[in-house]
N, C-alpha and C. Protein backbone atom coordinates (compact mmCIF):
# COMPACT_ATOMS: atom_id res chain seq x y z
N UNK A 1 -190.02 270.95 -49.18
CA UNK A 1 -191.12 271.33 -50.02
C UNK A 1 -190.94 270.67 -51.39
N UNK A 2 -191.95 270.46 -51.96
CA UNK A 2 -191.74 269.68 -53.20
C UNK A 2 -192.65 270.81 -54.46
N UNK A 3 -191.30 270.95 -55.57
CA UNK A 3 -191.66 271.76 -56.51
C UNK A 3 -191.90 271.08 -57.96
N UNK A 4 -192.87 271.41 -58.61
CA UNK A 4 -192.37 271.16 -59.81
C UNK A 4 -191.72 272.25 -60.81
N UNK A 5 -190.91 271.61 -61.73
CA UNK A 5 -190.34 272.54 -62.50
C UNK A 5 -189.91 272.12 -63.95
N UNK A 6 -190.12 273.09 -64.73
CA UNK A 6 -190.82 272.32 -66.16
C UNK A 6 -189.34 274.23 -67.10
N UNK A 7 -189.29 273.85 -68.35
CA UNK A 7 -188.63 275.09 -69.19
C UNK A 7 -188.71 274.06 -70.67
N UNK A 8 -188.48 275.01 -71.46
CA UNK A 8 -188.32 274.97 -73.01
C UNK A 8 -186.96 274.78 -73.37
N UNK A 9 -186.68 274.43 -74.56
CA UNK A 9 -184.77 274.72 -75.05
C UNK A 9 -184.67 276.51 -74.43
N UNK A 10 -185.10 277.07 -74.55
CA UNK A 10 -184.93 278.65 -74.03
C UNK A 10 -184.80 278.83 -73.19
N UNK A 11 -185.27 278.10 -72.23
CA UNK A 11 -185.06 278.37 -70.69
C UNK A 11 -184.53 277.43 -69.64
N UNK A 12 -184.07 276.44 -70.87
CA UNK A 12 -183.17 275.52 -69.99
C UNK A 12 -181.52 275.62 -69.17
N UNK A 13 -180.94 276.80 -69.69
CA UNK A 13 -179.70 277.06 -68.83
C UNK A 13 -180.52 277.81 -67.42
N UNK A 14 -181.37 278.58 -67.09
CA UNK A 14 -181.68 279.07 -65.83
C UNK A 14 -182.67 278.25 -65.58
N UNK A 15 -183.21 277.17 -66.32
CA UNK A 15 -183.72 276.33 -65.25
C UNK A 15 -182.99 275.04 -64.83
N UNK A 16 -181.61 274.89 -65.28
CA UNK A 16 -180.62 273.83 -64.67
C UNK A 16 -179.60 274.40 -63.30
N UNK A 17 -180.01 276.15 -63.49
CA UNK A 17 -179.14 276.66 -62.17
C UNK A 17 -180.44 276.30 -61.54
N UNK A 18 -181.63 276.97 -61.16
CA UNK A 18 -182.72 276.62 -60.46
C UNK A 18 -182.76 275.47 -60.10
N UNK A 19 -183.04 274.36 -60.64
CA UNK A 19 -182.69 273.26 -60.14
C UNK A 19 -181.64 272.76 -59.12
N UNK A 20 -180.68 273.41 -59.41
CA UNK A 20 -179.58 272.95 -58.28
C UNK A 20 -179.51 273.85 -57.25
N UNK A 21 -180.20 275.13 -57.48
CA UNK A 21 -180.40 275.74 -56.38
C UNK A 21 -181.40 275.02 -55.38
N UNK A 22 -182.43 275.00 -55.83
CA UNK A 22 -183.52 274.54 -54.94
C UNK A 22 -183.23 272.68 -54.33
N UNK A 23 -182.62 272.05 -55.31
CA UNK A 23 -181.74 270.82 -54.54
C UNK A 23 -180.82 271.27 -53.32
N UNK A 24 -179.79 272.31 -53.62
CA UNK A 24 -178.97 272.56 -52.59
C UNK A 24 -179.59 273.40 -51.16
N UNK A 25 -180.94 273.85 -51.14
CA UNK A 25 -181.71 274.07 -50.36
C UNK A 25 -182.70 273.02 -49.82
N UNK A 26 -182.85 271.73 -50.38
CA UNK A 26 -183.41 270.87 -49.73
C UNK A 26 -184.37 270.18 -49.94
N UNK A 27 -185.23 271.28 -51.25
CA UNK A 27 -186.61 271.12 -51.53
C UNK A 27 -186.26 269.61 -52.81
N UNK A 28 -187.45 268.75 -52.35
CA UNK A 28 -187.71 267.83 -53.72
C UNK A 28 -188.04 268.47 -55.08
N UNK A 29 -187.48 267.92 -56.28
CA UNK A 29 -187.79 268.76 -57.18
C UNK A 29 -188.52 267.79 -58.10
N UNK A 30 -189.28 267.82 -58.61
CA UNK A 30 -190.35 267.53 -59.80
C UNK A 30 -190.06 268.20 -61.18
N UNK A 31 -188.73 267.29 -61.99
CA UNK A 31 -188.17 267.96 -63.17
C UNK A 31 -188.97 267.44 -64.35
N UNK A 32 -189.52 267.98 -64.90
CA UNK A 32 -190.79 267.71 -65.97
C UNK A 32 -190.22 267.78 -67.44
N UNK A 33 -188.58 268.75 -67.36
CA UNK A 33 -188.18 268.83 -68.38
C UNK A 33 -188.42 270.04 -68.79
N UNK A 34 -187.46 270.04 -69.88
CA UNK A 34 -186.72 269.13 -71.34
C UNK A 34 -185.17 269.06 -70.35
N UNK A 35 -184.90 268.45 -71.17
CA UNK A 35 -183.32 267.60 -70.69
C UNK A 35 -182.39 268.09 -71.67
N UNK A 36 -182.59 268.45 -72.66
CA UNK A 36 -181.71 268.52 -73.61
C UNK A 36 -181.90 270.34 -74.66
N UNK A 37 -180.98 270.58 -75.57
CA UNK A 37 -181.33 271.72 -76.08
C UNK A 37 -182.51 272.13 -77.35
N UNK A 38 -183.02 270.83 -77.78
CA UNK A 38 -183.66 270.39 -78.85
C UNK A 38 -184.84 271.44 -78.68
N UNK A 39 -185.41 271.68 -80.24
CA UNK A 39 -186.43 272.45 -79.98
C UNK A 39 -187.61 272.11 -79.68
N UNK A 40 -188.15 272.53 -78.50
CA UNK A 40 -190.09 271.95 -78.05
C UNK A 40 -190.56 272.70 -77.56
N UNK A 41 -191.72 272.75 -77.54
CA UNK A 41 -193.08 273.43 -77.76
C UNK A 41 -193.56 273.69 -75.99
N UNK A 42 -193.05 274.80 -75.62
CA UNK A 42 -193.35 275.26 -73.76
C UNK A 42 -194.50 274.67 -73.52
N UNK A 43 -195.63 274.98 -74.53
CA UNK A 43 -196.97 274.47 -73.39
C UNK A 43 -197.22 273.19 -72.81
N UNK A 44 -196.39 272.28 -73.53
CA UNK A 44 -196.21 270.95 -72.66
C UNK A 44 -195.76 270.83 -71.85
N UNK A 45 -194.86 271.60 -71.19
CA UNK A 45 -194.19 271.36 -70.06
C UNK A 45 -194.66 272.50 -68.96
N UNK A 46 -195.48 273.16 -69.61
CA UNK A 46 -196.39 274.56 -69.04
C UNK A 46 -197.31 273.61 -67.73
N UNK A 47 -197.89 272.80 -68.97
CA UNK A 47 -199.03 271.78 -68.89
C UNK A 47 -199.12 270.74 -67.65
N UNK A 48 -198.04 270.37 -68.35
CA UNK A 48 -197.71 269.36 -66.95
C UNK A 48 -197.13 270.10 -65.47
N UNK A 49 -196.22 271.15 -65.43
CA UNK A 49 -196.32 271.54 -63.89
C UNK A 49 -197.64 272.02 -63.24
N UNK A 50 -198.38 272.96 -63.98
CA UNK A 50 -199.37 273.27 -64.09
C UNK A 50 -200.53 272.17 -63.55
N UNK A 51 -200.78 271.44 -64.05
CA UNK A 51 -201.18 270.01 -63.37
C UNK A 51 -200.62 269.28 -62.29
N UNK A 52 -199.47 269.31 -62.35
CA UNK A 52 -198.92 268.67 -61.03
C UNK A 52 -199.41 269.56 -59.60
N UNK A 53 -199.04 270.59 -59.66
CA UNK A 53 -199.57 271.84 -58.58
C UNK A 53 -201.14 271.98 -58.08
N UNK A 54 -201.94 271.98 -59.56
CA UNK A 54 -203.24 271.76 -59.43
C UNK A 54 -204.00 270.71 -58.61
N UNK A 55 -203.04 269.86 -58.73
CA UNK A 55 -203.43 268.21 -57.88
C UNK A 55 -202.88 268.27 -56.59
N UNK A 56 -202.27 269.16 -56.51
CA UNK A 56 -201.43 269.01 -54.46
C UNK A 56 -200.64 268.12 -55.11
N UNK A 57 -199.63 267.24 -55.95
CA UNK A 57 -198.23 267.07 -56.23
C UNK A 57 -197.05 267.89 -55.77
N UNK A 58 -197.44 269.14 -55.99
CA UNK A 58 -196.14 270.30 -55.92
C UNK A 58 -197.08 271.09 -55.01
N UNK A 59 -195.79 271.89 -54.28
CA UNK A 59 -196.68 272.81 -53.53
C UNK A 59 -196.53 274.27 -54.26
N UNK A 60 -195.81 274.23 -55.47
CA UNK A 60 -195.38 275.44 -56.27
C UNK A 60 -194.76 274.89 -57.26
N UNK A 61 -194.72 275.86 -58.40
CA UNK A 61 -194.26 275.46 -59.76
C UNK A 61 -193.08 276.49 -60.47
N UNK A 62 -192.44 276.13 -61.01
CA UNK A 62 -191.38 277.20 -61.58
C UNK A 62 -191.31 276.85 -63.00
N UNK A 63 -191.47 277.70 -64.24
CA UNK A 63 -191.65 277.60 -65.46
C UNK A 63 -190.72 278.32 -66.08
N UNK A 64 -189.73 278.20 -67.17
CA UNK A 64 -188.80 279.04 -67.40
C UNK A 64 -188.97 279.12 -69.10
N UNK A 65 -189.21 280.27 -69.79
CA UNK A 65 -189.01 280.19 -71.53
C UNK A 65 -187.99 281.12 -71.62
N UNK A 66 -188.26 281.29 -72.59
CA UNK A 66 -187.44 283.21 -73.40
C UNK A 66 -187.45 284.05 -72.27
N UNK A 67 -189.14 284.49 -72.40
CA UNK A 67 -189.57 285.72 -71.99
C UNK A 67 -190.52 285.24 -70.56
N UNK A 68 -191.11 283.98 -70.10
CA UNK A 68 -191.84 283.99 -69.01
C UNK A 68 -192.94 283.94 -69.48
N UNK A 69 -193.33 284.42 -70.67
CA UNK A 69 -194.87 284.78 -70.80
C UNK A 69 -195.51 283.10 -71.45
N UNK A 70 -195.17 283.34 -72.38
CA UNK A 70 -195.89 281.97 -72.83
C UNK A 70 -195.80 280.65 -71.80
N UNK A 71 -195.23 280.42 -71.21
CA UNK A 71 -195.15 279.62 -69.88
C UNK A 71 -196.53 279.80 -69.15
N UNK A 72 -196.03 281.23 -68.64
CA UNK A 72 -197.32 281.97 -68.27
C UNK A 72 -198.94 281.58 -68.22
N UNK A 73 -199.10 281.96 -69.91
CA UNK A 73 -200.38 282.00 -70.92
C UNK A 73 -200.71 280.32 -70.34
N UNK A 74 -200.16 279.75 -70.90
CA UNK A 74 -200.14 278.13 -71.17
C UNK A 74 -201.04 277.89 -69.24
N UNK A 75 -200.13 277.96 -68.31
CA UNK A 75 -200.13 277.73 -66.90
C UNK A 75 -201.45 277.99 -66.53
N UNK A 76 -201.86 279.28 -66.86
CA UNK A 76 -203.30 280.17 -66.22
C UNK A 76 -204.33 279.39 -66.94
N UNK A 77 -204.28 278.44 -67.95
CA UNK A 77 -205.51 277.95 -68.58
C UNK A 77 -206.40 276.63 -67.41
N UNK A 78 -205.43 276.41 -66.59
CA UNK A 78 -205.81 275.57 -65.39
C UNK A 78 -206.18 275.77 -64.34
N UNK A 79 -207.43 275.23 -64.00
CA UNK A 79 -208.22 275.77 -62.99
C UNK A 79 -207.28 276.02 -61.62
N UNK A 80 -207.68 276.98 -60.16
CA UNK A 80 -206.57 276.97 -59.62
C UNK A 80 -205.37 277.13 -60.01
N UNK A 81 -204.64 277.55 -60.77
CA UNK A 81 -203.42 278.18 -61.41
C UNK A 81 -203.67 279.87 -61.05
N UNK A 82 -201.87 280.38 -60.71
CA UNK A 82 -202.00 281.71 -60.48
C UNK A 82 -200.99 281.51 -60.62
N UNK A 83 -200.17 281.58 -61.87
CA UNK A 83 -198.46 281.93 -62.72
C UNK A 83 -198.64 283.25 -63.44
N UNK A 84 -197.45 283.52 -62.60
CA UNK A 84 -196.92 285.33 -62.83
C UNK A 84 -195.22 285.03 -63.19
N UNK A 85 -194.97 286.29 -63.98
CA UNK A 85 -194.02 286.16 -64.45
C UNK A 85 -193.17 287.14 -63.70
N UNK A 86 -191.84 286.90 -63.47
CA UNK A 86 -191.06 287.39 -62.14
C UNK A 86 -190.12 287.77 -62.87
N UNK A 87 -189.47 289.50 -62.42
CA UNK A 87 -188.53 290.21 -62.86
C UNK A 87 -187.67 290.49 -61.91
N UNK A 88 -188.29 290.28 -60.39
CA UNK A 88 -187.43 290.62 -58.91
C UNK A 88 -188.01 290.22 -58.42
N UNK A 89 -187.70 290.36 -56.77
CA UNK A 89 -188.51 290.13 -55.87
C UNK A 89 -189.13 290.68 -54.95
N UNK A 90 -189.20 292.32 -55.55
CA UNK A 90 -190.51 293.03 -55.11
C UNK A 90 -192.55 292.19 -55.59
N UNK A 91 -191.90 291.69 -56.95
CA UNK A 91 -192.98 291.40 -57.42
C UNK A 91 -193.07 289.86 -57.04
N UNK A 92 -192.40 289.10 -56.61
CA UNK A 92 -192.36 288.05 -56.22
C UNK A 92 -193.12 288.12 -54.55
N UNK A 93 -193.19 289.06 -53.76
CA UNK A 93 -193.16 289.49 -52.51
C UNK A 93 -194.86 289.76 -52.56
N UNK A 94 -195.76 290.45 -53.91
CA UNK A 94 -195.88 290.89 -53.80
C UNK A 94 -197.39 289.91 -54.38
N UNK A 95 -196.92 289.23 -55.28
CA UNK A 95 -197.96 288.48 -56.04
C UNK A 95 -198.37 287.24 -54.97
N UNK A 96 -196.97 286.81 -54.19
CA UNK A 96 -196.98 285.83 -52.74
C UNK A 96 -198.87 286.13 -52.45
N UNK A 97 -198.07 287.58 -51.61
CA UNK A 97 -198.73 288.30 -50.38
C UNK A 97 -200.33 288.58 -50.98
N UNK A 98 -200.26 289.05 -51.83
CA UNK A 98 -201.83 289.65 -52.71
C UNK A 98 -202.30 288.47 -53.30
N UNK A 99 -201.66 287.69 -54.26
CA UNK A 99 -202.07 286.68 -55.30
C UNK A 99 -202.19 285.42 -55.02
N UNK A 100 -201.54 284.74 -53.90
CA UNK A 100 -201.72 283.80 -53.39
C UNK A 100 -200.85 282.85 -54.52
N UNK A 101 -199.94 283.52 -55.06
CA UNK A 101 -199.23 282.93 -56.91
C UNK A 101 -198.95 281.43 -56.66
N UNK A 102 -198.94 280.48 -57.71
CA UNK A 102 -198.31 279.22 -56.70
C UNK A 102 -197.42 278.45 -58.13
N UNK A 103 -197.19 279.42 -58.95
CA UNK A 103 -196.60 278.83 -60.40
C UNK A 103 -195.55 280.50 -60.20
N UNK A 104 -193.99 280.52 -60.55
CA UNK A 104 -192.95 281.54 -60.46
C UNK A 104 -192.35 281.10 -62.25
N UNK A 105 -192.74 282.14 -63.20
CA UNK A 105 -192.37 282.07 -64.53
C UNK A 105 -190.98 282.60 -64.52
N UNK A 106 -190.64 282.41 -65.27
CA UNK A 106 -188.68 283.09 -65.81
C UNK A 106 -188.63 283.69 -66.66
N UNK A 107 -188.23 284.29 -67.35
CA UNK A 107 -187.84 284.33 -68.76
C UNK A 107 -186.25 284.41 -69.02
N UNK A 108 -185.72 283.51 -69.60
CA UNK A 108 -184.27 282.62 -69.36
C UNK A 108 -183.55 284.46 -70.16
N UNK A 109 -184.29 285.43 -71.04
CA UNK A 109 -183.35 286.06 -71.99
C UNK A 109 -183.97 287.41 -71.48
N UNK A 110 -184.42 287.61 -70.40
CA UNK A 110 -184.84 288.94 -70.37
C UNK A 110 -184.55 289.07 -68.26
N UNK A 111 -184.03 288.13 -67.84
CA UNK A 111 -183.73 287.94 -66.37
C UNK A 111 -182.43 287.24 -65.98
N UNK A 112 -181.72 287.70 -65.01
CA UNK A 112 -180.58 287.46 -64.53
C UNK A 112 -180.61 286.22 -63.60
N UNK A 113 -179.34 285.08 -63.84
CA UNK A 113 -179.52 283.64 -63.07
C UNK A 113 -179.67 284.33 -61.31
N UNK A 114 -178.58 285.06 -60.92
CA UNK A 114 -179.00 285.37 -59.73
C UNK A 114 -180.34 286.63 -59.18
N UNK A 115 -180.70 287.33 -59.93
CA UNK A 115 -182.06 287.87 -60.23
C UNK A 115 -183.40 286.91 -59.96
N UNK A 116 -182.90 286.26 -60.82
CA UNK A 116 -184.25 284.74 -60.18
C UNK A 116 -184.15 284.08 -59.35
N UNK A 117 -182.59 284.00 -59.03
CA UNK A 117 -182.35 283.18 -57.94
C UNK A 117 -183.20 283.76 -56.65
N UNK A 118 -182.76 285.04 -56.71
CA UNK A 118 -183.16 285.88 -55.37
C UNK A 118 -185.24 286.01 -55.75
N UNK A 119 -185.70 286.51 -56.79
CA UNK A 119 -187.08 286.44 -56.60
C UNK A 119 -188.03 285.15 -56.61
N UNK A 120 -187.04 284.37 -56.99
CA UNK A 120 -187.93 282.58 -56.52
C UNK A 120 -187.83 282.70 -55.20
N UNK A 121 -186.71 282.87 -54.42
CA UNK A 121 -186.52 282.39 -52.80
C UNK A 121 -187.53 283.33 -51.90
N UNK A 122 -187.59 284.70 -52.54
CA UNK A 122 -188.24 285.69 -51.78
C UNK A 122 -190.41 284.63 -52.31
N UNK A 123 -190.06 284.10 -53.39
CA UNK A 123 -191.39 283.53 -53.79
C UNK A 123 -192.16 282.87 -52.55
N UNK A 124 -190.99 281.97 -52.98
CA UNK A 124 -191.55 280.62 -51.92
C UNK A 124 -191.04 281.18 -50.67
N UNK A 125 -190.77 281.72 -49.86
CA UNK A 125 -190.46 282.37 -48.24
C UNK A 125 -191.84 283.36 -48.01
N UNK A 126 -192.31 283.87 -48.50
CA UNK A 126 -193.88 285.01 -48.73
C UNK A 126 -194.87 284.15 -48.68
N UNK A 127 -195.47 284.29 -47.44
CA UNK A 127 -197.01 283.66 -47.03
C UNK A 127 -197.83 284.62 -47.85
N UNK A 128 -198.90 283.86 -48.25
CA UNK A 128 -200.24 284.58 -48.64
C UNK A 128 -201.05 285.26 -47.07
N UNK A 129 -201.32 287.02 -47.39
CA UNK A 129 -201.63 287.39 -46.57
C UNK A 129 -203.31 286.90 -45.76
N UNK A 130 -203.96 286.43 -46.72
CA UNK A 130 -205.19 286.50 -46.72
C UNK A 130 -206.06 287.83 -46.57
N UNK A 131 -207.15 287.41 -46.03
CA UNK A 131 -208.27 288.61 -46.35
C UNK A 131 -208.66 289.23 -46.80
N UNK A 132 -208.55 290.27 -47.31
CA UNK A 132 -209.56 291.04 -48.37
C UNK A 132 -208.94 290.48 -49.62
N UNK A 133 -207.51 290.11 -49.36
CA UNK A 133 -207.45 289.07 -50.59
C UNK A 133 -207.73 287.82 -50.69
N UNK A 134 -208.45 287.40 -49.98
CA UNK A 134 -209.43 285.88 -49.91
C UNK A 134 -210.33 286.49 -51.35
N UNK A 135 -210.93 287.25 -50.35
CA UNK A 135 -212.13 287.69 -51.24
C UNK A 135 -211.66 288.08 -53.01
N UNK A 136 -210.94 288.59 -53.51
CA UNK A 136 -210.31 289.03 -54.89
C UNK A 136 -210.02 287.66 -55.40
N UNK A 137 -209.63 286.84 -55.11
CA UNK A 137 -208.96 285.30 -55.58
C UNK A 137 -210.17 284.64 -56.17
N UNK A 138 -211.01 284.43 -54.76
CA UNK A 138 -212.51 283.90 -54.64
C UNK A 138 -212.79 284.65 -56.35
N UNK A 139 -212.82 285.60 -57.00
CA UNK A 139 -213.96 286.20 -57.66
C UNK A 139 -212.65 285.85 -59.31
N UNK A 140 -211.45 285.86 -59.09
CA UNK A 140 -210.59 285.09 -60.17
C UNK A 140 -211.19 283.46 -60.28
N UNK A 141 -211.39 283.00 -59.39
CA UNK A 141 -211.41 281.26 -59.78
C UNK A 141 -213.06 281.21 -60.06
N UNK A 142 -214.26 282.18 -59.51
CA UNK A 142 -215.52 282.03 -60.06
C UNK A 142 -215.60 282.54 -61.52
N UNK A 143 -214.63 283.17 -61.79
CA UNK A 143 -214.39 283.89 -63.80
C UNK A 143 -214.85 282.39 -64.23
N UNK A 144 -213.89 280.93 -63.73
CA UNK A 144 -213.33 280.00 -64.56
C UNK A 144 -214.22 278.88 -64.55
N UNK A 145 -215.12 279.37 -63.44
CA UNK A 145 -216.91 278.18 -63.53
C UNK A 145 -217.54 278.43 -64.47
């Protein structure tokens, strides 16, 4: 599977374990950055996974800041975007199954490396159930016409 995956100076130590997790599982990874600890501005790199996913590039996106949220904010401004911010993987299980989610936020200072480890994998392993949540999705992406 091919992911993209994008973090800030804030969320770059759990998104360099992520990375090698999802390498040592197999998946192509789409590293968008930052590389280094320097300070920059999340919504660029929000931006660009966010876009990559939107286009069928990635089949899912992983965004990592502080807190998850501004990643978040930034992600949802793109049409087709559904980035939620993940604390476990009840809610990872859960946004899958109901939300059809296809962007998994972090927040590098408020979530545990193996905490995410485990609610990314439960992410991407969770089919979207469909049906009556067809219909709920359908009436999120007509908000954005």
């Amino acid at each position: 599977m091919i992911i993209a995956l994008g973090s800030d100076h804030a969320g770059l130590p759990l998104k360099r374990a992520i990375l090698s997790a999802l390498e040592a599982q197999g998946h192509a990874v789409l590293d968008a950055g930052t590389h280094d600890e320097a300070s920059v501005d999340y919504p660029d790199f929000a931006h660009e996974v966010a876009a990559k996913v939107a286009a069928g590039e990635a089949a899912f996106g992983v965004l990592v800041c502080g807190s998850g949220i501004g990643m978040s904010i930034a992600a949802n401004r793109h049409p087709a975007i559904r980035a939620v911010v993940l604390h476990n993987s009840t809610e990872a299980r859960l946004t899958r199954a109901h939300n059809d989610a296809n962007i998994a936020c972090f927040g590098a200072r408020t979530t545990g490396v193996e905490v995410a480890l485990d609610a990314l994998a439960t992410f991407l392993g969770t089919p979207f159930e469909g049906g009556r949540h067809e219909r709920r999705i359908a009436k999120i992406e007509t908000a954005l016409t």
